[in-house]
Protein backbone atom coordinates (compact mmCIF):
# COMPACT_ATOMS: atom_id res chain seq x y z
CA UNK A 1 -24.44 128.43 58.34
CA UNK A 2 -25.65 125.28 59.74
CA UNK A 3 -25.45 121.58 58.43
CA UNK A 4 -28.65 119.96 58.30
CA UNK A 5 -29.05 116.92 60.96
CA UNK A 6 -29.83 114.76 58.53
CA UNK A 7 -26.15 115.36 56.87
CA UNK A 8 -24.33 115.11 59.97
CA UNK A 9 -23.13 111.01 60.94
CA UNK A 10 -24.11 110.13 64.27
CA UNK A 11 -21.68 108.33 66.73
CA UNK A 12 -23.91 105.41 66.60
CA UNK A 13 -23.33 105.28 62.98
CA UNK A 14 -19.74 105.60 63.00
CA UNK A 15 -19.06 103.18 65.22
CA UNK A 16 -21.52 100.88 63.30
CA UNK A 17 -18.65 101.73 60.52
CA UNK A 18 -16.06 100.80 62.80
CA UNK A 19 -15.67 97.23 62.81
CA UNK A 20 -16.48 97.48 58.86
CA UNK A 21 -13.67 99.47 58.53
CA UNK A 22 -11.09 97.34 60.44
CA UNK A 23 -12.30 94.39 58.36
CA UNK A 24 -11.57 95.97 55.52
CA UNK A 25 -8.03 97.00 56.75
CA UNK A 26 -7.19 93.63 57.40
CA UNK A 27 -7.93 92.31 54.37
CA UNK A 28 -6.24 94.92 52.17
CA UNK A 29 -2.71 94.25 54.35
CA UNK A 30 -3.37 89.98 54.24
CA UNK A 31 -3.44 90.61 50.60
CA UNK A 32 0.15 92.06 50.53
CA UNK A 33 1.15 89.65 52.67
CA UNK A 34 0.68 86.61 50.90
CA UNK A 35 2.84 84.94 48.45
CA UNK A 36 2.03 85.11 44.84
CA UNK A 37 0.56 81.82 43.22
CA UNK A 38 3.35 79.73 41.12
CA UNK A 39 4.04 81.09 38.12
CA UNK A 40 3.50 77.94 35.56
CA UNK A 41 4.18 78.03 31.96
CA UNK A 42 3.79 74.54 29.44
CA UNK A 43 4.54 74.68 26.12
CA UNK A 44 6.07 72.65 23.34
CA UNK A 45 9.52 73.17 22.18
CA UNK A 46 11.16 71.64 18.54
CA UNK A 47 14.75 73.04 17.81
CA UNK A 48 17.59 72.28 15.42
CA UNK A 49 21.08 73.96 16.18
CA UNK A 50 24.68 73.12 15.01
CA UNK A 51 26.32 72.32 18.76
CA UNK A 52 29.61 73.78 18.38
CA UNK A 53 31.91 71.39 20.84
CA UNK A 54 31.06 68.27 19.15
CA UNK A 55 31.40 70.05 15.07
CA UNK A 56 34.44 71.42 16.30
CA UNK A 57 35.86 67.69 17.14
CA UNK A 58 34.94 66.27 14.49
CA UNK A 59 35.51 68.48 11.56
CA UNK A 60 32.10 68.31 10.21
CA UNK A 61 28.51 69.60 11.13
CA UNK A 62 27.03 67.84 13.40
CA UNK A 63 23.82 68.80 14.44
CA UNK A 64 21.17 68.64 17.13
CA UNK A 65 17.31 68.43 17.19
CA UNK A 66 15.48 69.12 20.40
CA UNK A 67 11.96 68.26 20.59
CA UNK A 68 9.87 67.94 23.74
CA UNK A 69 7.62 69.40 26.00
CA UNK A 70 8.86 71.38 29.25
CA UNK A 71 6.75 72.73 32.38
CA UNK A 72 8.21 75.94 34.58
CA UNK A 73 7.25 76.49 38.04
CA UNK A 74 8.26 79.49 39.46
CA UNK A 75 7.72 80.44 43.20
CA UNK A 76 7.62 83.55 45.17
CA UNK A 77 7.87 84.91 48.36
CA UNK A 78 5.62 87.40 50.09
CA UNK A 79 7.47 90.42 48.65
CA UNK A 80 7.54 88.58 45.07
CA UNK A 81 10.91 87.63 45.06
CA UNK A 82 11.54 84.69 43.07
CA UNK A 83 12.74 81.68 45.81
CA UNK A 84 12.30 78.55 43.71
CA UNK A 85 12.00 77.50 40.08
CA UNK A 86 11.05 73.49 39.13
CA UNK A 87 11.90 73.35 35.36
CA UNK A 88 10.35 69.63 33.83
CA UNK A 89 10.82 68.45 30.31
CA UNK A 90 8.67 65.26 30.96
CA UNK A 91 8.82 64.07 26.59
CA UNK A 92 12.21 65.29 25.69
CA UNK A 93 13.91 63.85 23.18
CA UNK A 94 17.68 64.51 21.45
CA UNK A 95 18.49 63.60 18.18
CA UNK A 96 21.95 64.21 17.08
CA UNK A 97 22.90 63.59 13.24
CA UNK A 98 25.46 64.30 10.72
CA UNK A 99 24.53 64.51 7.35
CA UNK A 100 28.07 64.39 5.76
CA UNK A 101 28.63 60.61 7.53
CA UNK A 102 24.73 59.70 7.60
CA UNK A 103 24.93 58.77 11.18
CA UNK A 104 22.46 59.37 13.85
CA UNK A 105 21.00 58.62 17.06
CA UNK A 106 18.36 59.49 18.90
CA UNK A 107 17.84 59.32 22.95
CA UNK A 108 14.65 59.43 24.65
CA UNK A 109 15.85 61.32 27.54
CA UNK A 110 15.85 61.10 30.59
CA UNK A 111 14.97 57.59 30.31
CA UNK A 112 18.07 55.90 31.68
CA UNK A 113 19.45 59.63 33.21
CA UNK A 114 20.06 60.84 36.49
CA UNK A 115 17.40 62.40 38.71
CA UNK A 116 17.26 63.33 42.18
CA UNK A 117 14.32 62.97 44.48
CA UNK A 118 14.12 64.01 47.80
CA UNK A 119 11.56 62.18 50.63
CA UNK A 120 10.89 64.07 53.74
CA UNK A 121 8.65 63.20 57.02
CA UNK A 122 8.53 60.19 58.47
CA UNK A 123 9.92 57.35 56.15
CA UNK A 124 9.43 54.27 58.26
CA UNK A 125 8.71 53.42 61.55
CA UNK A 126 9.18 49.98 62.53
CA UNK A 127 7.60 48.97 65.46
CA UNK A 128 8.83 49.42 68.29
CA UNK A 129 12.30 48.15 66.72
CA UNK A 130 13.52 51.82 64.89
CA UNK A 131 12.64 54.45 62.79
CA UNK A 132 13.39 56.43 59.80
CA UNK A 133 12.68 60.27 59.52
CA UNK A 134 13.61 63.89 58.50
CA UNK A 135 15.03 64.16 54.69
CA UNK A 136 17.30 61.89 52.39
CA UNK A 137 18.12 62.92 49.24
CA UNK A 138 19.01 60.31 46.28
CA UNK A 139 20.77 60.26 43.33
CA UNK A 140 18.17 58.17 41.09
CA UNK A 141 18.05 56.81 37.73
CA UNK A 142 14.54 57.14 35.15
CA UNK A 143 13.39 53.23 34.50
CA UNK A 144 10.27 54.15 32.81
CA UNK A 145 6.86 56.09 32.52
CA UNK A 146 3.69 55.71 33.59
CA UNK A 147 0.44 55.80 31.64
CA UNK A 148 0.39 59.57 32.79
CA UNK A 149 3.45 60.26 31.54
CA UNK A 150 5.09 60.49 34.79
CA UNK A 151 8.99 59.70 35.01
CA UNK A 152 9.25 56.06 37.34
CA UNK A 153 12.82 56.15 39.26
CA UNK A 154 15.14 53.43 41.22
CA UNK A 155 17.69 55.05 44.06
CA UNK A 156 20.70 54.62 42.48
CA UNK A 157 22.38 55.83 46.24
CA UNK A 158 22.07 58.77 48.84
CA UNK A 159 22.88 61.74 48.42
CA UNK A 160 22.67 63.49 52.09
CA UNK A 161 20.19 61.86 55.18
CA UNK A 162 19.27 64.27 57.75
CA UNK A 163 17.25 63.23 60.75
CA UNK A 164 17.15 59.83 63.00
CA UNK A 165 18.43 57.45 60.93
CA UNK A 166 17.78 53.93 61.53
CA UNK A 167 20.30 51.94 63.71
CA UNK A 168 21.08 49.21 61.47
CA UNK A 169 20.54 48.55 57.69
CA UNK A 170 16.65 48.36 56.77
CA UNK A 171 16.39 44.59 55.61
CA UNK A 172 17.84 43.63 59.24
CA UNK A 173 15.09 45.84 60.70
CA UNK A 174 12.18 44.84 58.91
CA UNK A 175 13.17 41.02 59.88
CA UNK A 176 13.42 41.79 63.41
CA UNK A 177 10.18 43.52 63.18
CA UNK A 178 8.63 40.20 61.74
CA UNK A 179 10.56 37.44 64.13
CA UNK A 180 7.54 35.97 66.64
């Protein structure tokens, strides 16, 4: 028995298909090559719990209360392995109390805590005195917020510099940068 002609492809129309077909491909395998989006989660958190280290010093409950709200960023690599996570808790507050004594107190963290931020790229170039690249990494301290919300730091000190450094402190090299 014979297939119609009509039924049959011609080679003009499979290699019309061709190129469709390696488009196609392509696409499918950059798909499982790229890394997942971030994984980001907000929500609000208010807790009470009986911290056990400081009721166990003193004798009597003393509790906690944990209100605030937090941000998780989780990252992936191409197979989805989890490489990175950026955890934020931008309004949290503490309140510890003991209701036997009547004693509280309540801190508005992290205003007045540590951070750490990190500044990579070129930092400063001065000139044609020096310049200051690659990545430093401070130990900071939380002064304030912004209208945002947004914690504002001050660089408490460094942490680890890698990269050209510049050759002399900053102030000496912004001077001699400004002398006629």
């Amino acid at each position: 028995m014979h297939t119609p002609l009509h039924y049959v492809p011609t080679r003009k129309c499979r290699l019309a298909l061709f190129p469709a077909v390696i488009v196609a491909a392509l696409f499918l395998f950059q798909l499982g090559a790229a890394a997942s989006p971030p994984l980001q989660e907000t929500g609000h958190y208010d807790n009470t719990a009986l911290p056990p280290g400081a009721t166990a010093v003193c004798g009597f409950p003393v509790f906690g209360h944990f209100e605030g709200d937090f941000h998780f960023t989780v990252f992936y690599d191409q197979d989805g392995n989890i490489v990175r996570e950026v955890d934020t808790f931008p309004s949290a507050t503490i309140t510890v109390y003991a209701p036997s004594t009547g004693k509280s107190y309540t801190s508005a963290s992290p205003i007045g805590s540590t951070a750490t931020a990190a500044r990579t790229g070129l930092l400063e170039k001065i000139d044609d005195i020096d310049m200051d690249g690659g990545r430093v990494v401070f130990e900071a301290r939380v002064t304030r917020y912004d209208a945002a919300g947004v914690p504002i730091i001050q660089f408490v000190r460094v942490i680890s510099s890698s990269g050209p450094d510049l050759d002399a402190p900053i102030r000496f090299q912004r001077c001699a940068a400004m002398m006629p």
